[in-house]
PDB file of N, CA and C in Angstrom:
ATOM      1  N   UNK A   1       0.842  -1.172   0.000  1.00  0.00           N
ATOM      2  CA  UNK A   1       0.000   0.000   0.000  1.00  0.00           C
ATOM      3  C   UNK A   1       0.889   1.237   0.000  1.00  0.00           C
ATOM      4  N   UNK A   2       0.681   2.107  -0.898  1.00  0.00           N
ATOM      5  CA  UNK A   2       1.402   4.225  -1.091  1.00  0.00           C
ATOM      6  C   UNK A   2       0.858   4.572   0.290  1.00  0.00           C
ATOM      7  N   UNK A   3       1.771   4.625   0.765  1.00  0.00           N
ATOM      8  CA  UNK A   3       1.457   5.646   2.034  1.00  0.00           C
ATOM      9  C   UNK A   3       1.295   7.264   1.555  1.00  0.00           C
ATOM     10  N   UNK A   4       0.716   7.726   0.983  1.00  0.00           N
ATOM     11  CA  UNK A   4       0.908   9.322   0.686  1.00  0.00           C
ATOM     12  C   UNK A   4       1.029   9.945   1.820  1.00  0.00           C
ATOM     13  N   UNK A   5       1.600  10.950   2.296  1.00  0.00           N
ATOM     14  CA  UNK A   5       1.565  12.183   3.422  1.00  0.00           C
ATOM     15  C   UNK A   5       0.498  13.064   3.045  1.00  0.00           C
ATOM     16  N   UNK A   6      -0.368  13.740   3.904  1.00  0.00           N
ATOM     17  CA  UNK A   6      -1.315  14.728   2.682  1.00  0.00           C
ATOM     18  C   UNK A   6      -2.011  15.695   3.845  1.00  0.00           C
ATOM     19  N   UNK A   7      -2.032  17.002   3.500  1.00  0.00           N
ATOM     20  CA  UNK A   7      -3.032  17.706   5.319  1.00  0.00           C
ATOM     21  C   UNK A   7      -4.008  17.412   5.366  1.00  0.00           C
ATOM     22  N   UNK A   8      -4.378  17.524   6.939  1.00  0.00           N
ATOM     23  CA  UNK A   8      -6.261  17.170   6.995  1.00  0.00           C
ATOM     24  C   UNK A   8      -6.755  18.792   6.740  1.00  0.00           C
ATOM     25  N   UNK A   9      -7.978  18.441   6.785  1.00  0.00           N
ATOM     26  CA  UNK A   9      -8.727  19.901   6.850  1.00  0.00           C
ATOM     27  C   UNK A   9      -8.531  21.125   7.657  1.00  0.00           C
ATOM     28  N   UNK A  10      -8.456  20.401   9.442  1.00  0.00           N
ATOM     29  CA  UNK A  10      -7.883  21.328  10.250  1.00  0.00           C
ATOM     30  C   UNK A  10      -6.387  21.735  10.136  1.00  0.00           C
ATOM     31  N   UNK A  11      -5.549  21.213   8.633  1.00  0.00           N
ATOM     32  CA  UNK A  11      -4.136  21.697   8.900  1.00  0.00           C
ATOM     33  C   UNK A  11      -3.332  21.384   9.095  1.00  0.00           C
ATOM     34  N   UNK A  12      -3.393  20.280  10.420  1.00  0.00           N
ATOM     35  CA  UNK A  12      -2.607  19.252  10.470  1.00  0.00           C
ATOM     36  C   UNK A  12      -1.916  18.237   9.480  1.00  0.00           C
ATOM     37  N   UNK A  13      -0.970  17.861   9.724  1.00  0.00           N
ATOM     38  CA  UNK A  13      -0.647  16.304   9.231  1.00  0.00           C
ATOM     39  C   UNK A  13      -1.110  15.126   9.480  1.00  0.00           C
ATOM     40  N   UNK A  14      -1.124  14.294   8.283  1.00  0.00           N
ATOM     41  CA  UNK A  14      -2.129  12.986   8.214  1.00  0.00           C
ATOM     42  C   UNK A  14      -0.616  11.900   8.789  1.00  0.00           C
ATOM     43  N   UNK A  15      -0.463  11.424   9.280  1.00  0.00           N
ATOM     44  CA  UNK A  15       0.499  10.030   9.945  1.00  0.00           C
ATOM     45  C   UNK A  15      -0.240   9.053   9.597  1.00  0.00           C
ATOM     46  N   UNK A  16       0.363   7.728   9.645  1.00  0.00           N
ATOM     47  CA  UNK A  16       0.557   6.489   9.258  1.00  0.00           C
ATOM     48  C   UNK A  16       0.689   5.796  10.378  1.00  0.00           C
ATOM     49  N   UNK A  17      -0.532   4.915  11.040  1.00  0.00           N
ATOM     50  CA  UNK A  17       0.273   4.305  11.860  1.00  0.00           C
ATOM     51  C   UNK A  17      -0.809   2.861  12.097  1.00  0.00           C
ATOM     52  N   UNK A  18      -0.470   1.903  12.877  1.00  0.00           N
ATOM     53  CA  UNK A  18      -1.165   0.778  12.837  1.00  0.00           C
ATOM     54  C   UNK A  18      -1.553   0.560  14.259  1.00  0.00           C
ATOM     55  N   UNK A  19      -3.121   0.343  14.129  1.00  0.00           N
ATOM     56  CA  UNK A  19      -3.714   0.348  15.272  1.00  0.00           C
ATOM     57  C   UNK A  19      -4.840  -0.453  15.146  1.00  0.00           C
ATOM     58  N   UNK A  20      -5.170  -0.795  16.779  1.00  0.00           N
ATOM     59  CA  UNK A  20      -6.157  -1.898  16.639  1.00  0.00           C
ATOM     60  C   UNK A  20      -7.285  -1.094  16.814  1.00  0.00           C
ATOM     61  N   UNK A  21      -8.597  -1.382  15.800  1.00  0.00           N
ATOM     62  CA  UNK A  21      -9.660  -1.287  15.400  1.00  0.00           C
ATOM     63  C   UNK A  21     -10.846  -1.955  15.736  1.00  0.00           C
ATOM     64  N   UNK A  22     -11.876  -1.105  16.578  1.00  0.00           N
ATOM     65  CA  UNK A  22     -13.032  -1.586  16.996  1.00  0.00           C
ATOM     66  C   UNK A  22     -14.017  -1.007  16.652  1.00  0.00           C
ATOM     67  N   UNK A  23     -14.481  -1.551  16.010  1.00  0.00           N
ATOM     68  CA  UNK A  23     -16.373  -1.116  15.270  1.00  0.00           C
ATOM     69  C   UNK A  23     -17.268  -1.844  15.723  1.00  0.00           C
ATOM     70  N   UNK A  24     -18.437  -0.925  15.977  1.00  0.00           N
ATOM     71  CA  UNK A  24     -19.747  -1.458  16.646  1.00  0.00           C
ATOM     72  C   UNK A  24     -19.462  -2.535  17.768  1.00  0.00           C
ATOM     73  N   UNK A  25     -18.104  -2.640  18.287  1.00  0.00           N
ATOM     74  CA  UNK A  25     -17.930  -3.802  19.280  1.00  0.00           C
ATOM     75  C   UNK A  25     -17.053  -4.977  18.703  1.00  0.00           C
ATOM     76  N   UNK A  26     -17.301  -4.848  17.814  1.00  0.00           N
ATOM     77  CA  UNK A  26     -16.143  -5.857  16.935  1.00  0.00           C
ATOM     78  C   UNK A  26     -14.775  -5.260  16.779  1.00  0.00           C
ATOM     79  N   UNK A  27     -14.157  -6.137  17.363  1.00  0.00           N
ATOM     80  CA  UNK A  27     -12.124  -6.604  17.095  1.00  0.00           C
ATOM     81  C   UNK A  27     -12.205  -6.895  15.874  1.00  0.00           C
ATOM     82  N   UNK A  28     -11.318  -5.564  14.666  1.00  0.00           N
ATOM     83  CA  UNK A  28     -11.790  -5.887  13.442  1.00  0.00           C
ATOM     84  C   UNK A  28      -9.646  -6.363  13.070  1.00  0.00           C
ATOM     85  N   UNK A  29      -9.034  -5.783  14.326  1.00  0.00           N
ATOM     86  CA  UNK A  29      -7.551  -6.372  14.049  1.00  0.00           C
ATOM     87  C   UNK A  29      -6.967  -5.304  14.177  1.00  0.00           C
ATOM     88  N   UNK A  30      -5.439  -5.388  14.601  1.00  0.00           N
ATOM     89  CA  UNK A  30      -4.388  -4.266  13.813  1.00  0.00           C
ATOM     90  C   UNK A  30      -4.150  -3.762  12.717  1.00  0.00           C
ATOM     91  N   UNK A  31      -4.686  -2.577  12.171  1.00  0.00           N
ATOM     92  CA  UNK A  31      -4.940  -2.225  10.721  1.00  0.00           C
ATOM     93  C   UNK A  31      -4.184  -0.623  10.622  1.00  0.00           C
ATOM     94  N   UNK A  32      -3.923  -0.758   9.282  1.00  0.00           N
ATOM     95  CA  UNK A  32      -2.957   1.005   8.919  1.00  0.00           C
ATOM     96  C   UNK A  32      -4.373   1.945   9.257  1.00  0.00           C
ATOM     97  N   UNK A  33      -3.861   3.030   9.882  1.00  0.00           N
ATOM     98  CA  UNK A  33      -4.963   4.370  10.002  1.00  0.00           C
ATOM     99  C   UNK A  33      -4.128   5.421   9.725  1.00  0.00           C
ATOM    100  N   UNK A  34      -4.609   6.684   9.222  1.00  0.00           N
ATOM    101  CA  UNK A  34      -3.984   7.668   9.545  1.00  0.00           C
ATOM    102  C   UNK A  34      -4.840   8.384  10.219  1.00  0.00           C
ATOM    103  N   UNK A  35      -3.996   9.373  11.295  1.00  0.00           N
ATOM    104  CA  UNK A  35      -4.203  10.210  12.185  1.00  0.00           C
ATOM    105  C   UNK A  35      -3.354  11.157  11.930  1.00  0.00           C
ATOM    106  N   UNK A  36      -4.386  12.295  12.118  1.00  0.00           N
ATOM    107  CA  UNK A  36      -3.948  13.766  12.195  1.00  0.00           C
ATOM    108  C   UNK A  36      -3.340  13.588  13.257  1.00  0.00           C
ATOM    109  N   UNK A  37      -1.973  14.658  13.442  1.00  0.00           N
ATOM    110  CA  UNK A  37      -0.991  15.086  14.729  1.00  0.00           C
ATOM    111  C   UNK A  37      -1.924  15.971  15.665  1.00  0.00           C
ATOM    112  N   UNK A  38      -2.746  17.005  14.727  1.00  0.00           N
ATOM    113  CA  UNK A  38      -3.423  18.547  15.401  1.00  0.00           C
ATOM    114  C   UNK A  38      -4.761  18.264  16.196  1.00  0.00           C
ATOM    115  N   UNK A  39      -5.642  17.362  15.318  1.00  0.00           N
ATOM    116  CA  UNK A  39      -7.119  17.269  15.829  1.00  0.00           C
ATOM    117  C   UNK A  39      -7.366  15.661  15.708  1.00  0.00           C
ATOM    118  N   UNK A  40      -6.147  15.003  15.729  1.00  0.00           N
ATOM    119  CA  UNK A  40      -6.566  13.583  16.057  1.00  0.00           C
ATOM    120  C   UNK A  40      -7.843  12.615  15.579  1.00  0.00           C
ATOM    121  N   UNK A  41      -8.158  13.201  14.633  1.00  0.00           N
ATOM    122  CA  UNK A  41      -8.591  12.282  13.302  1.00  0.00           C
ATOM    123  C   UNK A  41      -8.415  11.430  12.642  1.00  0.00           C
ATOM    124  N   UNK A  42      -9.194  10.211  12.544  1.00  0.00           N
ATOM    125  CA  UNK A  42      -8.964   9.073  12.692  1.00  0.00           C
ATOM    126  C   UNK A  42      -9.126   9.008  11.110  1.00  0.00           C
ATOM    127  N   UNK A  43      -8.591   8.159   9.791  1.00  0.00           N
ATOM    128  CA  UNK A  43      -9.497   7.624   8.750  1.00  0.00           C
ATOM    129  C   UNK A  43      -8.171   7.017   8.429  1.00  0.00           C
ATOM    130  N   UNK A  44      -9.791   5.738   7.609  1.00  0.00           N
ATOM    131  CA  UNK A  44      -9.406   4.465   7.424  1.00  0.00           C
ATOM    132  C   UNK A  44      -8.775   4.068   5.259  1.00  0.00           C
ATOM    133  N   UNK A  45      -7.786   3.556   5.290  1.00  0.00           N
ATOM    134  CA  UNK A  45      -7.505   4.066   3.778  1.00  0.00           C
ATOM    135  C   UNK A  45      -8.037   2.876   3.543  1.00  0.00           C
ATOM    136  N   UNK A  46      -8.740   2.418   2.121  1.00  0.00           N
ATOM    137  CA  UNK A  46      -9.291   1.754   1.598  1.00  0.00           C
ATOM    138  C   UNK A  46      -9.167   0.167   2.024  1.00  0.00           C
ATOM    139  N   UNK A  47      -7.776  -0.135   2.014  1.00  0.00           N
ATOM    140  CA  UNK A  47      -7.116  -1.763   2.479  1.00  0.00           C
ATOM    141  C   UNK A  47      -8.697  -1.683   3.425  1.00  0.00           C
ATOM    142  N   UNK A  48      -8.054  -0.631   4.858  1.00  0.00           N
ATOM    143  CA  UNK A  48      -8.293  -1.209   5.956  1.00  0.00           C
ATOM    144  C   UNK A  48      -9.742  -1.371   5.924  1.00  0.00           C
ATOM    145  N   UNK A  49     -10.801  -0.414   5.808  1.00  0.00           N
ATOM    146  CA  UNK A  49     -11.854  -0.183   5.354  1.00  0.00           C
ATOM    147  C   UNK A  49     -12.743  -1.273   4.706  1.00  0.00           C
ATOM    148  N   UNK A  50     -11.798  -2.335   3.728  1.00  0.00           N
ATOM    149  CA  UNK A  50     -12.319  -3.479   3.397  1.00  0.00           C
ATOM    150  C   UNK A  50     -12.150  -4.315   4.362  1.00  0.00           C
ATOM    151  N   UNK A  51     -11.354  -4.249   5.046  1.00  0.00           N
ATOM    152  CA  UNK A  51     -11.121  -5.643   6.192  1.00  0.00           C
ATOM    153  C   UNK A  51     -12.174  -5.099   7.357  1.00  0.00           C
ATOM    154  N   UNK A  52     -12.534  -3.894   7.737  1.00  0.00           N
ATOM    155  CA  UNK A  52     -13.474  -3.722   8.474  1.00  0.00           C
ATOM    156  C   UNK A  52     -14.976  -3.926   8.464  1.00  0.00           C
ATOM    157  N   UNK A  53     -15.270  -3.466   7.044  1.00  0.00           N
ATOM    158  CA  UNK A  53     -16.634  -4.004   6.627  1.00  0.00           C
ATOM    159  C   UNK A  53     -16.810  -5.706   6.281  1.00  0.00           C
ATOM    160  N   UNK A  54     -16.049  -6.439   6.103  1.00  0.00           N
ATOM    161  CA  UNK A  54     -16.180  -7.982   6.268  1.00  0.00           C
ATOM    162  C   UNK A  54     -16.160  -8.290   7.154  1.00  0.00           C
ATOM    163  N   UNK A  55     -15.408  -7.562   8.278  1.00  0.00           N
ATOM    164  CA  UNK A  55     -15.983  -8.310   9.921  1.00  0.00           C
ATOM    165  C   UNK A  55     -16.987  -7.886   9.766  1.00  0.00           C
ATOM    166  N   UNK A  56     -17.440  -6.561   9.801  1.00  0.00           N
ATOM    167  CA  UNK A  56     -19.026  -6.394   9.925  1.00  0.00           C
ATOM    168  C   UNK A  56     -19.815  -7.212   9.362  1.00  0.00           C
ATOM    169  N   UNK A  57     -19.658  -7.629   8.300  1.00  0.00           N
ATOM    170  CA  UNK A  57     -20.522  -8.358   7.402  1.00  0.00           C
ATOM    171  C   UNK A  57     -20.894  -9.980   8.065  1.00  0.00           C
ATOM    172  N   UNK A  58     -19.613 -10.225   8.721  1.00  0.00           N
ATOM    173  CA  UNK A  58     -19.342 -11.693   9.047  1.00  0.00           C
ATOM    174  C   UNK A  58     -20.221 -11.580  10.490  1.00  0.00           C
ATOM    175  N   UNK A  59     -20.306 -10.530  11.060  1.00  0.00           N
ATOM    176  CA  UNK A  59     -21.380 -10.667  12.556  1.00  0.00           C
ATOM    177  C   UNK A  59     -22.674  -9.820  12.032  1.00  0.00           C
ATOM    178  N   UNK A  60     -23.147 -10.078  11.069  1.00  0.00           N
ATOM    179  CA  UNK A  60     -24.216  -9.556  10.773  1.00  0.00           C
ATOM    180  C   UNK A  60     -24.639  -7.746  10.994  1.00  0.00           C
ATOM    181  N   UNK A  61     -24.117  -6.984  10.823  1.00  0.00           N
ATOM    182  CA  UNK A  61     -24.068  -5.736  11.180  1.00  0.00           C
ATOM    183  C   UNK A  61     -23.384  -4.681  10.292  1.00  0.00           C
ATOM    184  N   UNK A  62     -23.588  -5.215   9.000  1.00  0.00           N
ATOM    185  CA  UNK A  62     -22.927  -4.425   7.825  1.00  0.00           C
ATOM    186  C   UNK A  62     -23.966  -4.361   7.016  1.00  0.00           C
ATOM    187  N   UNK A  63     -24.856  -3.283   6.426  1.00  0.00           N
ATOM    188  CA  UNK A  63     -25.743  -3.417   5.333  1.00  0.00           C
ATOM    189  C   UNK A  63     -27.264  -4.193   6.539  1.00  0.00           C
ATOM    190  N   UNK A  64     -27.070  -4.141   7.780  1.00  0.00           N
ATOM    191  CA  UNK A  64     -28.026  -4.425   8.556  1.00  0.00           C
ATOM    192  C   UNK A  64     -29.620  -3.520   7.551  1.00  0.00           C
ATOM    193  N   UNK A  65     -30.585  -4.276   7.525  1.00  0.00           N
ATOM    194  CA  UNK A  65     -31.386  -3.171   6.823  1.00  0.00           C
ATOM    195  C   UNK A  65     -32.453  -3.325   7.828  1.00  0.00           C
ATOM    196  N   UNK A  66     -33.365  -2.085   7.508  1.00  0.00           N
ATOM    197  CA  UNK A  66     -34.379  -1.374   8.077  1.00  0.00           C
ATOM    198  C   UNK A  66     -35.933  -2.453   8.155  1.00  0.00           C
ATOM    199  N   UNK A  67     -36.363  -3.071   9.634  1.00  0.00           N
ATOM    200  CA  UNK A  67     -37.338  -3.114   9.553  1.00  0.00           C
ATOM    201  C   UNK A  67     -38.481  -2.559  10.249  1.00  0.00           C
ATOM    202  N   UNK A  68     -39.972  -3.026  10.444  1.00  0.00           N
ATOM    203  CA  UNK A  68     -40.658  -2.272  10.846  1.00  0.00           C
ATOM    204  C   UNK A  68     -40.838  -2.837  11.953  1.00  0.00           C
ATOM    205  N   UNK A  69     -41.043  -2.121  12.867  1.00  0.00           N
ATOM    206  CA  UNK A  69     -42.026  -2.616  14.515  1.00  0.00           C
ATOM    207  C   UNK A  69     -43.474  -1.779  14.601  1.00  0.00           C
ATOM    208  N   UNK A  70     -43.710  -2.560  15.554  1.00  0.00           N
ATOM    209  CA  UNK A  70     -45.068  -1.826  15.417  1.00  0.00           C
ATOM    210  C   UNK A  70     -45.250  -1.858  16.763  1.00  0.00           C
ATOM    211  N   UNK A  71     -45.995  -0.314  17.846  1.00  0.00           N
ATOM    212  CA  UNK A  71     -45.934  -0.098  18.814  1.00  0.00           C
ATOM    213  C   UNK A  71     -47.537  -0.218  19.699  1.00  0.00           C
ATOM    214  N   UNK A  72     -47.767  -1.178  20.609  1.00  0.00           N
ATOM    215  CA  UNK A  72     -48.995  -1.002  21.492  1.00  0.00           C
ATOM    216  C   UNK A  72     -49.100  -0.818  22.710  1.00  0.00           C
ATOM    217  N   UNK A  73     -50.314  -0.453  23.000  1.00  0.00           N
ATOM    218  CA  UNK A  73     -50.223  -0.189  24.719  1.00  0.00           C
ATOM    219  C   UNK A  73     -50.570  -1.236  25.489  1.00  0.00           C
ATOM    220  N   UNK A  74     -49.780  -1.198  26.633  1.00  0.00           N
ATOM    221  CA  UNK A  74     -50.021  -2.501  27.500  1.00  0.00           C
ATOM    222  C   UNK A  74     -49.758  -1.576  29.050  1.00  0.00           C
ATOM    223  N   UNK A  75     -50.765  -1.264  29.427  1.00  0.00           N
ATOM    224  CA  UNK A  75     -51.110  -0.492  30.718  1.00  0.00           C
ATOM    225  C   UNK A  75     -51.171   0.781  30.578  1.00  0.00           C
ATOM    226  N   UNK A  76     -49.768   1.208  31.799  1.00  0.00           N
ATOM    227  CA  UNK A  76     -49.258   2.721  31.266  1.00  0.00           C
ATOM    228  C   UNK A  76     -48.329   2.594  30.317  1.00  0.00           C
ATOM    229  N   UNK A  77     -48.073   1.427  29.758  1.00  0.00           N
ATOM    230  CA  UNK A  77     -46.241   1.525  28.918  1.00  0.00           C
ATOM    231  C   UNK A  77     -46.880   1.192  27.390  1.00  0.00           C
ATOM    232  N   UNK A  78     -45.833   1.805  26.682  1.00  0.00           N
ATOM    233  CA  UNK A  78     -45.730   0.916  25.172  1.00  0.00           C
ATOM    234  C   UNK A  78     -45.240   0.049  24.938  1.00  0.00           C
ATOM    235  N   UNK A  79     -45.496  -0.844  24.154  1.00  0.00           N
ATOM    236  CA  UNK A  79     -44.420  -2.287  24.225  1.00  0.00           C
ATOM    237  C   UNK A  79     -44.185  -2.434  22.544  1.00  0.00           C
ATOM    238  N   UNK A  80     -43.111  -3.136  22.288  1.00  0.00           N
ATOM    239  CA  UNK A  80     -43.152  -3.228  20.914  1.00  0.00           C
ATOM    240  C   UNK A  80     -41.937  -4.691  21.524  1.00  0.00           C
ATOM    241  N   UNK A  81     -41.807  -5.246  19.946  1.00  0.00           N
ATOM    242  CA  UNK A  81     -41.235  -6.356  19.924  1.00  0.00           C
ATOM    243  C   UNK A  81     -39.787  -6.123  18.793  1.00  0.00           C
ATOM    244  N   UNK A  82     -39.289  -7.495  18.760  1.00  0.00           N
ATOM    245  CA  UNK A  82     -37.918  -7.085  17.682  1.00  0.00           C
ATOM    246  C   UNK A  82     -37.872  -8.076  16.783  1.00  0.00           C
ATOM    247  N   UNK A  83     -37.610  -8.264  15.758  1.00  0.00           N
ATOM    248  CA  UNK A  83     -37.697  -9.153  15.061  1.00  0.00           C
ATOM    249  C   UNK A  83     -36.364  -9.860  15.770  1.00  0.00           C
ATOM    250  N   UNK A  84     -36.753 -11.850  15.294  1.00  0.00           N
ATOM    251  CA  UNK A  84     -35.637 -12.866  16.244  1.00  0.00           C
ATOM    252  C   UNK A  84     -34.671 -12.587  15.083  1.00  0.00           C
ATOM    253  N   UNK A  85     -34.318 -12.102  13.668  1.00  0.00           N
ATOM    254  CA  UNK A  85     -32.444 -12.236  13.468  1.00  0.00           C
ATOM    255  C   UNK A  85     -32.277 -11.141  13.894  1.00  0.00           C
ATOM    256  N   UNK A  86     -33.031 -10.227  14.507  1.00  0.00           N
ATOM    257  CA  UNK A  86     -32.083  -8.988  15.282  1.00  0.00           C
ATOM    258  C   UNK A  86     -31.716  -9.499  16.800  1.00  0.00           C
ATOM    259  N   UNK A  87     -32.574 -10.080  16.825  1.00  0.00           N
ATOM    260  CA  UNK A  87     -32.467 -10.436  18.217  1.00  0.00           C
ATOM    261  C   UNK A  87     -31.083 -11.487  18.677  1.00  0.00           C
ATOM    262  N   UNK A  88     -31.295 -12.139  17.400  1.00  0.00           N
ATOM    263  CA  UNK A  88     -30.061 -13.536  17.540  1.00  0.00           C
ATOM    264  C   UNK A  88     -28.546 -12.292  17.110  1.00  0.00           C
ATOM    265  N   UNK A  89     -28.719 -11.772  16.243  1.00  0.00           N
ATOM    266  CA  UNK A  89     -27.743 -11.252  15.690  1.00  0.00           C
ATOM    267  C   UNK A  89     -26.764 -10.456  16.845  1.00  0.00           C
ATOM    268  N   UNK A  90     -27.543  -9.636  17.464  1.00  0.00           N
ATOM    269  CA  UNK A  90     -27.273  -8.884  18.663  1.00  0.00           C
ATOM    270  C   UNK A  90     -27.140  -9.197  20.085  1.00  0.00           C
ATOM    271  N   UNK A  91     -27.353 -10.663  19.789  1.00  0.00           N
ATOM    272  CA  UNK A  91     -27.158 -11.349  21.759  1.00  0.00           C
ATOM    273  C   UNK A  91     -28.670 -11.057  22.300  1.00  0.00           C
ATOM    274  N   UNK A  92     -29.836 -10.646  22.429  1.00  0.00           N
ATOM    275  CA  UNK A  92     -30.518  -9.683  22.847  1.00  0.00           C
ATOM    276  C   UNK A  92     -31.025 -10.388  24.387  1.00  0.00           C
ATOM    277  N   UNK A  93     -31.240 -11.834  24.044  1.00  0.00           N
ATOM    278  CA  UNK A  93     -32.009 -12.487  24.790  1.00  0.00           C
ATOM    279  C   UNK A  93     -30.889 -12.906  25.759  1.00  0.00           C
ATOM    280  N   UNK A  94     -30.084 -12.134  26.257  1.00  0.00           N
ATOM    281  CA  UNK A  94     -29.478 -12.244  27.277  1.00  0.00           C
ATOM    282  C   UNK A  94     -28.949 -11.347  28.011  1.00  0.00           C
ATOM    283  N   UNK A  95     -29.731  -9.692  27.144  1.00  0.00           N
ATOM    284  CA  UNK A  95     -29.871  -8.373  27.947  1.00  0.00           C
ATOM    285  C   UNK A  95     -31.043  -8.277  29.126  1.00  0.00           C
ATOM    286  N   UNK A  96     -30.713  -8.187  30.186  1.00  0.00           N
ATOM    287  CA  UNK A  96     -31.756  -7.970  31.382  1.00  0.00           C
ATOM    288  C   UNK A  96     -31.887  -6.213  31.371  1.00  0.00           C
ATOM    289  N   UNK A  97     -31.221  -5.177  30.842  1.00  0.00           N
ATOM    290  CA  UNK A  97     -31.388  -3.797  31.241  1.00  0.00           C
ATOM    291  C   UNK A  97     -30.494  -3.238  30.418  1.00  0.00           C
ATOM    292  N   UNK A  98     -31.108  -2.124  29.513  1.00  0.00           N
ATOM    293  CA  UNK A  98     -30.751  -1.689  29.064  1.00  0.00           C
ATOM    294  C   UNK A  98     -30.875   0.321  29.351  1.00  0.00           C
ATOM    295  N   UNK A  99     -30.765   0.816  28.099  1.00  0.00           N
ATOM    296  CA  UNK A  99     -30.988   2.357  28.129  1.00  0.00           C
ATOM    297  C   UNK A  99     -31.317   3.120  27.310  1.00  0.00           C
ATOM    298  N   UNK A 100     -32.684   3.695  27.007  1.00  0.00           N
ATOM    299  CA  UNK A 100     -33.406   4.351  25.903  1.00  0.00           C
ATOM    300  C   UNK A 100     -33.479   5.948  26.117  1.00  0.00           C
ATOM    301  N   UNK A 101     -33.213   6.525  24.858  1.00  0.00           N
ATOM    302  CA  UNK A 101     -33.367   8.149  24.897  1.00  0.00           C
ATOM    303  C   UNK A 101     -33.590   8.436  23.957  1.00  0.00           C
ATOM    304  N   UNK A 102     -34.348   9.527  23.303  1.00  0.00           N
ATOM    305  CA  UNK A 102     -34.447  10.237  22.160  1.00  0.00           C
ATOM    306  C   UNK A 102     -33.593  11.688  21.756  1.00  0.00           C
ATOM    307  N   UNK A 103     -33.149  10.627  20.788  1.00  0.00           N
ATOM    308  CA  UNK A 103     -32.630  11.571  19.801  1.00  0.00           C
ATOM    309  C   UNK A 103     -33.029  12.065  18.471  1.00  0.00           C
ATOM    310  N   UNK A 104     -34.209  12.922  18.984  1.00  0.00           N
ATOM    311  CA  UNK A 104     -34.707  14.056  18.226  1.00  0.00           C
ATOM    312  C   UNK A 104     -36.423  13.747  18.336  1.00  0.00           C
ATOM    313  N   UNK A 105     -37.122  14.310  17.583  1.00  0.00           N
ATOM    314  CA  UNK A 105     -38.691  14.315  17.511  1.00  0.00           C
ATOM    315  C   UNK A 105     -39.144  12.473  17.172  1.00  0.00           C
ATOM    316  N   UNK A 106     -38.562  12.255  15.779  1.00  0.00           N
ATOM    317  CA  UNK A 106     -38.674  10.926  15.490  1.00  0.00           C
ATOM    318  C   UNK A 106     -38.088   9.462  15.634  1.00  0.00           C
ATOM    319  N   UNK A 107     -36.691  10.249  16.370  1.00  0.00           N
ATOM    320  CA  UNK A 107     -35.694   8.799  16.726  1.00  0.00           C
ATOM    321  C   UNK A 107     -35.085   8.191  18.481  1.00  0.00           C
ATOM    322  N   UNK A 108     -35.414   6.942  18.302  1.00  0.00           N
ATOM    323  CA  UNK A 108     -35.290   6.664  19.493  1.00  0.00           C
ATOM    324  C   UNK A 108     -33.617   5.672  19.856  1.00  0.00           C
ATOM    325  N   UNK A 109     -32.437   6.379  20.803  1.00  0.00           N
ATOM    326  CA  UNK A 109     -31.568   4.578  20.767  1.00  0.00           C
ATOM    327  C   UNK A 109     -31.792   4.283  21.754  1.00  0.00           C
ATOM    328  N   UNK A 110     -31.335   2.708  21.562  1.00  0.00           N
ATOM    329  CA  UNK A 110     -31.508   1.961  22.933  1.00  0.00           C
ATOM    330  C   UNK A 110     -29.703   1.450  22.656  1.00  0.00           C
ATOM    331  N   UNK A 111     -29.380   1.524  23.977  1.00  0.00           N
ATOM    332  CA  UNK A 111     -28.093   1.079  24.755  1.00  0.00           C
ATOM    333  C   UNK A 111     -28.372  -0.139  25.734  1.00  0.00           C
ATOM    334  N   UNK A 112     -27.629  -1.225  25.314  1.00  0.00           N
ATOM    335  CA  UNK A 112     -27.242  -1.830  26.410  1.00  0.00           C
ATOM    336  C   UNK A 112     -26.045  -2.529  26.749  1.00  0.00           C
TER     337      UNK A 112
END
């Protein structure tokens, strides 16, 4: 792989260096990154970028696509359900507590 040298936006210099890489929770390996010196900016040059999206791919969480739930009332609460390959995909059925907040008018995450 051309290592080019090249500035980031803030000015800084882009470095070369090899570091271990974690996405969405996945150990994707020791992979080339460059990092800015100034504002410590992380990006991934193409190699690595492919080796990251095939772990993703390989734990189900790459190209994950959009489905629907549907929300009802059950007392004072809403309840909704998850579909089971999200559920298998994500461990789910072995979360006891998690953590929900909205982020923004229409979007909700959950943490656990």
């Amino acid at each position: 792989m051309k290592k080019i040298e090249y500035p980031c936006p803030c000015g800084g210099k882009v470095e070369w260096k090899k570091e271990r890489i974690i996405q969405q929770g996945i150990d994707c390996g020791i992979l080339d990154v460059e990092i800015c010196n100034k504002c410590k900016s992380k990006y991934l040059p193409e190699e690595s970028m492919i080796v990251v999206e095939n772990k993703l791919k390989e734990n189900g969480l790459w190209g994950m696509e959009r489905k629907e739930i549907k929300f009802w009332k059950s007392g004072n609460s809403i309840t909704t359900r998850f579909p089971i390959n999200l559920v298998k995909s994500l461990d789910l059925n072995k979360i006891k507590k998690g953590y929900i907040y909205s982020e923004g008018k229409h979007k909700l995450t959950i943490e656990f």
